[in-house]
Protein backbone atom coordinates (compact mmCIF):
# COMPACT_ATOMS: atom_id res chain seq x y z
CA UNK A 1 -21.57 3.22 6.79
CA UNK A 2 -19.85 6.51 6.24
CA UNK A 3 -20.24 9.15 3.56
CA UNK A 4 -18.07 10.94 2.13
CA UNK A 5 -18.52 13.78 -0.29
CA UNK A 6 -15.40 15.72 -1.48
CA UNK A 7 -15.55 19.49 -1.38
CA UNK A 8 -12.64 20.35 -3.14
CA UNK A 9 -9.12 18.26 -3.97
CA UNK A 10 -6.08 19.86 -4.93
CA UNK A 11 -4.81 18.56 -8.46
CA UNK A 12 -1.68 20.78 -8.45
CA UNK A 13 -0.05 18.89 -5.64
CA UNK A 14 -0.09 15.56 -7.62
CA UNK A 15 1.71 17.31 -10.50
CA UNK A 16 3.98 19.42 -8.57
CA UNK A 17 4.88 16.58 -5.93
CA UNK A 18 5.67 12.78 -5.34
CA UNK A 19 3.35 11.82 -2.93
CA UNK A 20 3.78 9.54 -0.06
CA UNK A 21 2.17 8.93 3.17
CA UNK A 22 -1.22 9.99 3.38
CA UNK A 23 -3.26 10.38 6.93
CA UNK A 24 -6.95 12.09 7.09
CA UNK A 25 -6.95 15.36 9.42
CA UNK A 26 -10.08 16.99 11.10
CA UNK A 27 -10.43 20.45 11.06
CA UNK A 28 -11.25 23.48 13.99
CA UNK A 29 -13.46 25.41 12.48
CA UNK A 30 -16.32 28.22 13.29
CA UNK A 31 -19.44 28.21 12.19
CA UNK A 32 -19.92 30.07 8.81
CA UNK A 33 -16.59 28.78 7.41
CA UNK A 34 -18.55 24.76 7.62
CA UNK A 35 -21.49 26.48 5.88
CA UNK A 36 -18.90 27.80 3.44
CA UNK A 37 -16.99 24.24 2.63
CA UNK A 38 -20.91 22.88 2.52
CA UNK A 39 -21.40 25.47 0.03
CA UNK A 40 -18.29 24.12 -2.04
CA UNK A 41 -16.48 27.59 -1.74
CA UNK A 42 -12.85 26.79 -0.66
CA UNK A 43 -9.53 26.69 -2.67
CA UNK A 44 -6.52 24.22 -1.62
CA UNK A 45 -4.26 25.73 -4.40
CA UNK A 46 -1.02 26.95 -2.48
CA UNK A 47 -1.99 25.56 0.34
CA UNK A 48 0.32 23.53 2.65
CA UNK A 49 0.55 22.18 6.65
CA UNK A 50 3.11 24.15 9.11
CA UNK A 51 4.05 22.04 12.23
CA UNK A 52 4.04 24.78 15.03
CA UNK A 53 4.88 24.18 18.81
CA UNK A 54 3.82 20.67 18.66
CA UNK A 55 0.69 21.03 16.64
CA UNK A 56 -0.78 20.53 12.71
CA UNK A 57 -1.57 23.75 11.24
CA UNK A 58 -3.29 24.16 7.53
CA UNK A 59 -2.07 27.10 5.96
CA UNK A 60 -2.84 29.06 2.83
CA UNK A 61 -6.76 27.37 2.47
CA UNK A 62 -8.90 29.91 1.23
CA UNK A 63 -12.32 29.50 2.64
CA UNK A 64 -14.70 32.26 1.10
CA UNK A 65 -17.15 34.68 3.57
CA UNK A 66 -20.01 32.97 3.89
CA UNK A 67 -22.75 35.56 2.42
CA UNK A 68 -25.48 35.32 4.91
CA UNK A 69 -22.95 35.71 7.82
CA UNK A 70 -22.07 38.47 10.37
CA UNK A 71 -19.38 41.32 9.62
CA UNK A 72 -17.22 39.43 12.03
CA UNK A 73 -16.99 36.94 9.18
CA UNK A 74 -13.07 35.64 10.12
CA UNK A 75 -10.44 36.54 7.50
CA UNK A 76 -10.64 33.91 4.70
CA UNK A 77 -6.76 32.59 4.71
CA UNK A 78 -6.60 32.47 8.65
CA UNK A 79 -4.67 29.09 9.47
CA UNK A 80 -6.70 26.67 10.72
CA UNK A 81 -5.57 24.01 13.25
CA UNK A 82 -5.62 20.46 12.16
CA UNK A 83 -6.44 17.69 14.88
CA UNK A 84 -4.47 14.93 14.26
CA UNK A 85 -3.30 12.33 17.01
CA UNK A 86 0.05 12.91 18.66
CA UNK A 87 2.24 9.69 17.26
CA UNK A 88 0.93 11.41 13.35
CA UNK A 89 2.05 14.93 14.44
CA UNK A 90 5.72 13.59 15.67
CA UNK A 91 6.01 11.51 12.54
CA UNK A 92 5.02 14.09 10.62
CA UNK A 93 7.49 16.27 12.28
CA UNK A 94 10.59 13.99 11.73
CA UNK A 95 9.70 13.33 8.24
CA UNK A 96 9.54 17.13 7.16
CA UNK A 97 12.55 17.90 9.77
CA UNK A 98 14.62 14.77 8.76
CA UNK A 99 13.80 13.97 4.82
CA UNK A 100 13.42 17.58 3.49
CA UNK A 101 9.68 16.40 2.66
CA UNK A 102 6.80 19.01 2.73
CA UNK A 103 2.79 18.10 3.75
CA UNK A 104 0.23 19.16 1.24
CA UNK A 105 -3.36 18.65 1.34
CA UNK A 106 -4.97 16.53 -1.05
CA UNK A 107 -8.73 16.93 -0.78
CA UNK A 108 -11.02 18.45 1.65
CA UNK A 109 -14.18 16.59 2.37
CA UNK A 110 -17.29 15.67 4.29
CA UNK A 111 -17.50 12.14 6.43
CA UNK A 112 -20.45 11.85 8.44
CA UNK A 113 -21.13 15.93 8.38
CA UNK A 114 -17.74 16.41 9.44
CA UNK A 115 -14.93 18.21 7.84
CA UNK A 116 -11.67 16.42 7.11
CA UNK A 117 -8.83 17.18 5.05
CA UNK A 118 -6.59 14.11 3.40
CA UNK A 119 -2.93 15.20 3.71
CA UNK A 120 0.19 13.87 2.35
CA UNK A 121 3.95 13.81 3.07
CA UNK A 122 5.42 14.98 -0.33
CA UNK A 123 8.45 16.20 -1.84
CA UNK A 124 8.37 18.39 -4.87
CA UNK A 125 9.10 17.20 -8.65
CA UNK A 126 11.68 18.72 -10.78
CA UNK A 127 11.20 19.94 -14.23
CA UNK A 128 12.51 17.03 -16.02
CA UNK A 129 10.18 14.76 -13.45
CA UNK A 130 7.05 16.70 -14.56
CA UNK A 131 8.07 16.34 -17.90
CA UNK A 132 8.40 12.54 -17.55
CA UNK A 133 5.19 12.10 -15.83
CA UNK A 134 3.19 13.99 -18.79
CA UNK A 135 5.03 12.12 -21.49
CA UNK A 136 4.35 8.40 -19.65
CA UNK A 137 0.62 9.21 -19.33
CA UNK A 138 0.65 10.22 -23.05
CA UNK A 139 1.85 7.01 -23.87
CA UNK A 140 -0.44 5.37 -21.66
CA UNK A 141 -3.27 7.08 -23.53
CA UNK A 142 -1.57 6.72 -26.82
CA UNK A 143 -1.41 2.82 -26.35
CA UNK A 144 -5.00 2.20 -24.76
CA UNK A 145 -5.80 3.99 -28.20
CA UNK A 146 -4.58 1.42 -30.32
CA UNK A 147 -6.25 -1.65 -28.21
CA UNK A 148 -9.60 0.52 -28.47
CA UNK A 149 -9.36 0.88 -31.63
CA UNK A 150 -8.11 -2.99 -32.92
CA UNK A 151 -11.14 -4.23 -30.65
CA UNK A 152 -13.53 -2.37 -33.04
């Protein structure tokens, strides 16, 4: 039975993008930054995945000093390679190449005292799309409401 116990998720991307494929990513990482994402201290905001000579990099992930480490604390926005199996990095690779998607993260978390990061192919919502989404949930609330409040 695994555990899982999310660290941080990024709420802007689900706003900001339509969201596809998902696929779950583990992370290379030293030391103090895992005693930092235990600590809850990381930021996905503006963060995205770069597909570099044939590998998964997360870019953009702020991931504070930890406070009881060294001075050769590494530099908090350093990109981080993702390991991800080769068939998920090629289809990956087409998809942003071929589509004109983009891969956000979604949530960073812990599964059996590992780090892993949930990433998503997306592509990014226009104004008028935002606008849609906001006013269709606000209906949604608007009309669960009404049955609320007839059930009283």
């Amino acid at each position: 039975m695994s555990q899982i116990k999310t660290i941080a998720t990024n709420r802007k991307a689900r706003h900001d993008y339509f969201l596809y494929d998902t696929y779950e990513a583990g992370m290379v990482l030293t030391g103090t930054e895992i005693k930092s994402i235990r600590a809850g201290r990381v930021n996905l905001r503006d963060s995205y995945v770069a597909i570099r000579d044939g590998q998964a990099w997360l870019v953009n992930v702020h991931i504070a000093p930890y406070s009881a480490g060294s001075r050769e604390n590494p530099d908090p926005r350093r990109d981080r390679k993702l390991l991800l199996h080769r068939c998920e990095i090629d289809r990956l690779q087409s998809a942003v190449q071929e589509k004109g998607l983009t891969i956000v993260p979604l949530r960073l978390y812990m599964k059996n005292n590992r780090a892993k990061v949930e990433i998503a192919l997306a592509r990014g919502k226009k104004l008028y799309d935002k606008r849609a989404a906001i006013e269709k949930k606000e209906t949604q609330r608007r009309i669960e409401r009404e049955i609320k409040a007839q059930q009283r």
